[in-house]
N, C-alpha and C. Protein backbone atom coordinates (compact mmCIF):
# COMPACT_ATOMS: atom_id res chain seq x y z
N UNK A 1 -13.94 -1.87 17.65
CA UNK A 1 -14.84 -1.31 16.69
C UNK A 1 -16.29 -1.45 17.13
N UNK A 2 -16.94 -2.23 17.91
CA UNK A 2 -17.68 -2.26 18.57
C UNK A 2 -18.60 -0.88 19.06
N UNK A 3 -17.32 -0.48 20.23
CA UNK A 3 -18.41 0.72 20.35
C UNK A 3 -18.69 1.54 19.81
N UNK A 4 -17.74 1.82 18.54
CA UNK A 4 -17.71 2.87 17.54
C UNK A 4 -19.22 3.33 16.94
N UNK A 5 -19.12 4.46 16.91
CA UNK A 5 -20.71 4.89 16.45
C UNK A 5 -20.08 6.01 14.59
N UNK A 6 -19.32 6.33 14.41
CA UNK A 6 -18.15 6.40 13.55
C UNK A 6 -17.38 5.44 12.68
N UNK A 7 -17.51 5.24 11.23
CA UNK A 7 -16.65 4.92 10.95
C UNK A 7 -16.22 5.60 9.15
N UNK A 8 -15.23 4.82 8.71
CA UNK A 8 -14.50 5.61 7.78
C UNK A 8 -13.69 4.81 7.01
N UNK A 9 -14.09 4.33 5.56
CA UNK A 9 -13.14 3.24 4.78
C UNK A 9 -12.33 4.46 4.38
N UNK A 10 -11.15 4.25 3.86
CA UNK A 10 -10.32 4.53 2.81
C UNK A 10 -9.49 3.59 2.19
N UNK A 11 -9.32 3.82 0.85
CA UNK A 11 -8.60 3.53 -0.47
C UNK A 11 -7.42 4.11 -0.84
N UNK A 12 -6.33 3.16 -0.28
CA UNK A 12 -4.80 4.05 -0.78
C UNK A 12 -5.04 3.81 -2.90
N UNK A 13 -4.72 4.79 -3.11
CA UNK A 13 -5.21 5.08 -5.20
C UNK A 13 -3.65 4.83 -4.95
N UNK A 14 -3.56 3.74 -6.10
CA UNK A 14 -1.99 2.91 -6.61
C UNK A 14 -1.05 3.01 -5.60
N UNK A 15 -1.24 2.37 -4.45
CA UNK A 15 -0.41 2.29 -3.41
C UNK A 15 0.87 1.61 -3.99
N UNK A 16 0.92 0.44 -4.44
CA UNK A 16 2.19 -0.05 -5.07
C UNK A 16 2.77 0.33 -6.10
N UNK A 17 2.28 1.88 -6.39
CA UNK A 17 3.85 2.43 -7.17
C UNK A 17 3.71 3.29 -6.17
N UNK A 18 3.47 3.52 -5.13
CA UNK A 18 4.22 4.87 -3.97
C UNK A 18 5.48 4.02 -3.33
N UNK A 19 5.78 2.92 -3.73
CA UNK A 19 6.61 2.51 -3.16
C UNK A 19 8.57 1.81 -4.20
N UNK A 20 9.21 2.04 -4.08
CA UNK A 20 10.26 2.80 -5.01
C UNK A 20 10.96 1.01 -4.93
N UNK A 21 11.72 0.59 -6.21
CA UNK A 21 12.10 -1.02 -6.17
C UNK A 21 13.55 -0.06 -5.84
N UNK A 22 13.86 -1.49 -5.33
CA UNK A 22 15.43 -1.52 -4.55
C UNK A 22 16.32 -1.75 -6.15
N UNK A 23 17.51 -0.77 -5.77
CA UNK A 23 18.28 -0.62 -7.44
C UNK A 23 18.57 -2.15 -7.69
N UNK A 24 18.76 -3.07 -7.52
CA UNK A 24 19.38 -3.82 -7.83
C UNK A 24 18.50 -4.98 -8.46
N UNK A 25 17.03 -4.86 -8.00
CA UNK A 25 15.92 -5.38 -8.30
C UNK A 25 15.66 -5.18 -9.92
N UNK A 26 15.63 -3.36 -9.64
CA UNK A 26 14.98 -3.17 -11.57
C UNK A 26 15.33 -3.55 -12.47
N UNK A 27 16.55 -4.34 -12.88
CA UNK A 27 16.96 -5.03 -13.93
C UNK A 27 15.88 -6.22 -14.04
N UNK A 28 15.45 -6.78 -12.64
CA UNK A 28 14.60 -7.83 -12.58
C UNK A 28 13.49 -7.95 -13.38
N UNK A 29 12.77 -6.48 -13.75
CA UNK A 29 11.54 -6.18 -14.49
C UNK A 29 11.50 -5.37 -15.48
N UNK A 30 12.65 -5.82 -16.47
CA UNK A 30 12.67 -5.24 -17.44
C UNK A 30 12.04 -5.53 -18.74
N UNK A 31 11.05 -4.83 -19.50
CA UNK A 31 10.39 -5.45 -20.72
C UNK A 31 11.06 -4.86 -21.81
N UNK A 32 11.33 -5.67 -22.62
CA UNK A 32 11.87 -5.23 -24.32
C UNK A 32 10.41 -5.36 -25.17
N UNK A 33 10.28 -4.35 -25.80
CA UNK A 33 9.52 -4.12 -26.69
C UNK A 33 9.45 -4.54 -28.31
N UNK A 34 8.09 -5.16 -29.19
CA UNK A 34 9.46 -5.11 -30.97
C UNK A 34 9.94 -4.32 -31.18
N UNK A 35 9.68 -2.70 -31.14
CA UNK A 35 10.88 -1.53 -31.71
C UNK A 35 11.95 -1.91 -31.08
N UNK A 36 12.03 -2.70 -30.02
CA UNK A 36 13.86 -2.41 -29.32
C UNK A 36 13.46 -1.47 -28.00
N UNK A 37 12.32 -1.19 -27.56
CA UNK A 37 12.73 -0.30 -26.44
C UNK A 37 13.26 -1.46 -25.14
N UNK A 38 13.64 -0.30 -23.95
CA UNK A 38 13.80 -1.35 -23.14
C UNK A 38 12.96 -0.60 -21.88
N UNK A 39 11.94 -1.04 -21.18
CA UNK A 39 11.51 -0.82 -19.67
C UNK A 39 11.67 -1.60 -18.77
N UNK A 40 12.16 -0.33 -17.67
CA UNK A 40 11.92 -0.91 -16.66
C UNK A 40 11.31 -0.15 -15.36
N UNK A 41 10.62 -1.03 -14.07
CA UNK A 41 10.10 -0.75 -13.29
C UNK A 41 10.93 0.40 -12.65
N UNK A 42 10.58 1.21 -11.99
CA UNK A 42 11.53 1.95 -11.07
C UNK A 42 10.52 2.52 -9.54
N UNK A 43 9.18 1.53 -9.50
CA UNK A 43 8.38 1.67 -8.40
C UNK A 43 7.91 0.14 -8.74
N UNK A 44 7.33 -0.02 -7.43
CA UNK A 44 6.90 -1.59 -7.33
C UNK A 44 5.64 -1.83 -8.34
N UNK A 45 5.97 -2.95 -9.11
CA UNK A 45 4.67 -3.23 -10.28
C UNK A 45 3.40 -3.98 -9.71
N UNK A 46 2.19 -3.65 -9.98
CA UNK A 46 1.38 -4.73 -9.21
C UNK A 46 1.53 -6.55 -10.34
N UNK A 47 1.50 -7.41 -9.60
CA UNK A 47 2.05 -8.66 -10.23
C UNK A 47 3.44 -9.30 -9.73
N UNK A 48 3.73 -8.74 -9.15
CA UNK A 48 5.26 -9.52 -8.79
C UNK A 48 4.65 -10.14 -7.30
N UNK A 49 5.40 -11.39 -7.27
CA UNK A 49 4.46 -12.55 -6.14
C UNK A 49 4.82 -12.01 -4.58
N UNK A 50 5.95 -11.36 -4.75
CA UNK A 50 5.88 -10.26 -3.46
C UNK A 50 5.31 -9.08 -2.68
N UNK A 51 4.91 -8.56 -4.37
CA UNK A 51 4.07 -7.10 -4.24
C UNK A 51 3.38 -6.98 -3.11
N UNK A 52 2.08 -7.51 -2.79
CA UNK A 52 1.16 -7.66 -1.91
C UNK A 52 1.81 -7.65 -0.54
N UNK A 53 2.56 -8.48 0.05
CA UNK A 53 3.27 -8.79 1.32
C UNK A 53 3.80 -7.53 1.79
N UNK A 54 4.98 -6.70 0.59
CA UNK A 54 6.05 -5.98 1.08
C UNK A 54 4.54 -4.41 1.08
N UNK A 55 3.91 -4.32 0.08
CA UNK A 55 2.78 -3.39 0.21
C UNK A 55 2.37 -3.37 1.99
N UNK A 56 1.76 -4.45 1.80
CA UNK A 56 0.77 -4.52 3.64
C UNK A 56 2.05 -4.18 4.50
N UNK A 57 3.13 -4.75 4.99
CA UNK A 57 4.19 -4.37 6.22
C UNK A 57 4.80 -2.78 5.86
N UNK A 58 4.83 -2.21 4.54
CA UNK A 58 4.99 -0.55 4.65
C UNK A 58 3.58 -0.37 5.56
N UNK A 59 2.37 -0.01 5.07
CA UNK A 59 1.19 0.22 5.44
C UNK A 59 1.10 0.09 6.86
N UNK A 60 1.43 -1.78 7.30
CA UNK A 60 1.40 -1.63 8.88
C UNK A 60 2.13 -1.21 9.87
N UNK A 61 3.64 -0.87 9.24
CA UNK A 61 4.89 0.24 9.51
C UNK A 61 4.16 1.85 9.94
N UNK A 62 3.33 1.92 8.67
CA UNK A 62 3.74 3.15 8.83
C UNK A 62 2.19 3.82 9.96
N UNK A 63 1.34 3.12 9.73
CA UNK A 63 -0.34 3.03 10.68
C UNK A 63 0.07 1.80 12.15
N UNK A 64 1.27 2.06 12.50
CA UNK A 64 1.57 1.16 13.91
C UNK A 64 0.88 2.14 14.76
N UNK A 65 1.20 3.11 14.67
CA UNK A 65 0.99 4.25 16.28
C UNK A 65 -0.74 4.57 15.91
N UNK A 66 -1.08 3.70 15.08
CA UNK A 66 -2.97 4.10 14.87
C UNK A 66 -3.93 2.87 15.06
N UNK A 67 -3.08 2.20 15.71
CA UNK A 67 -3.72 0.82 15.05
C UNK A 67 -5.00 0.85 16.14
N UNK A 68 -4.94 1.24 16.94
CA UNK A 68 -6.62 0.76 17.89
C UNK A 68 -7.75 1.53 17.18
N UNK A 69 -6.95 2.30 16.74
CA UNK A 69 -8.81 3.15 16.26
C UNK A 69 -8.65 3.33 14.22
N UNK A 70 -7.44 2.45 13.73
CA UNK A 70 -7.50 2.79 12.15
C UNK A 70 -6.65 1.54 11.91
N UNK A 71 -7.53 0.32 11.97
CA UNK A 71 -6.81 -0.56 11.36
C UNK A 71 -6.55 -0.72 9.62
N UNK A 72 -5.78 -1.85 9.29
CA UNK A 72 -5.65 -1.90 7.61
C UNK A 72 -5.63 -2.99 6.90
N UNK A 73 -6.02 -3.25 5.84
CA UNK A 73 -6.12 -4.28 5.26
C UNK A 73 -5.48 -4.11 3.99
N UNK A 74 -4.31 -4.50 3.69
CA UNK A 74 -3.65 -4.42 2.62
C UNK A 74 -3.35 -2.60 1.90
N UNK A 75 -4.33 -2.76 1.30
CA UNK A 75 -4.39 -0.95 0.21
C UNK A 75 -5.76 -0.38 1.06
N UNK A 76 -6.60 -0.99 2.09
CA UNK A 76 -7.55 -0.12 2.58
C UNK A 76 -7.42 -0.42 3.84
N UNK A 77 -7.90 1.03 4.19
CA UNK A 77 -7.80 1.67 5.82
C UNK A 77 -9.74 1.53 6.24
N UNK A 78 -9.26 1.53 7.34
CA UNK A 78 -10.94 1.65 8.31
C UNK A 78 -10.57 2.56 9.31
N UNK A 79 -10.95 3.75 9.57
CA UNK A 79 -11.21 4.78 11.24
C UNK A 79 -12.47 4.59 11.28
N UNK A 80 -12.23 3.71 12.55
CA UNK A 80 -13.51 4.40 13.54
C UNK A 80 -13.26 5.00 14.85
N UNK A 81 -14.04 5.31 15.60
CA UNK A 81 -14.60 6.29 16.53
C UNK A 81 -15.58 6.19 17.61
N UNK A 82 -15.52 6.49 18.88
CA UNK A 82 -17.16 6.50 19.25
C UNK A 82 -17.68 8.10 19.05
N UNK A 83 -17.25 9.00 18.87
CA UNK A 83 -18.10 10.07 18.61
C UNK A 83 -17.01 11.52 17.91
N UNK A 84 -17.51 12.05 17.57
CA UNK A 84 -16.89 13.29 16.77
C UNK A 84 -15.77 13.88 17.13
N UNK A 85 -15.44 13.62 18.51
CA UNK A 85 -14.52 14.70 18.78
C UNK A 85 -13.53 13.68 18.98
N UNK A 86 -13.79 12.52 18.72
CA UNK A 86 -12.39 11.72 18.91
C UNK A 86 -11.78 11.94 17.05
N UNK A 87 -12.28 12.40 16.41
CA UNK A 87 -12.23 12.18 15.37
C UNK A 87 -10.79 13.03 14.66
């Protein structure tokens, strides 16, 4: 990042519901309501002590083949560049 004369934050918007709970999980996060309803998760909730972890290794899965010039930090991305046409 150094020589970069370029750069570029981004913000994945609710990254942890783009990501779908394993069936066997969603019983795990189910809320009952007083009327009697019953919910449950059927994408990852933010708050569960895993969330964060299994979030970042999709992210660094899926930004492997970018990583010298677009690293990541959890739900935000950085591109940089040294000039326009690498862009």
């Amino acid at each position: 990042m150094a020589k970069s004369t370029i750069y570029s934050a981004l913000d994945l918007r609710d990254g942890f519901y783009q990501i779908l709970m394993r069936e066997s999980d969603i019983p795990l996060t189910a809320l009952s309501t007083p009327s009697g309803m019953l919910w449950e998760w059927l994408v990852m909730p933010q708050g569960l002590k895993n969330t964060p972890a299994i979030f970042n290794r999709c992210v660094t899965h899926l930004l492997r083949s970018l990583r010298d010039f677009a690293p990541s930090y959890f739900d935000d991305g950085f591109v940089h560049s040294r000039d326009a046409s690498q862009i």
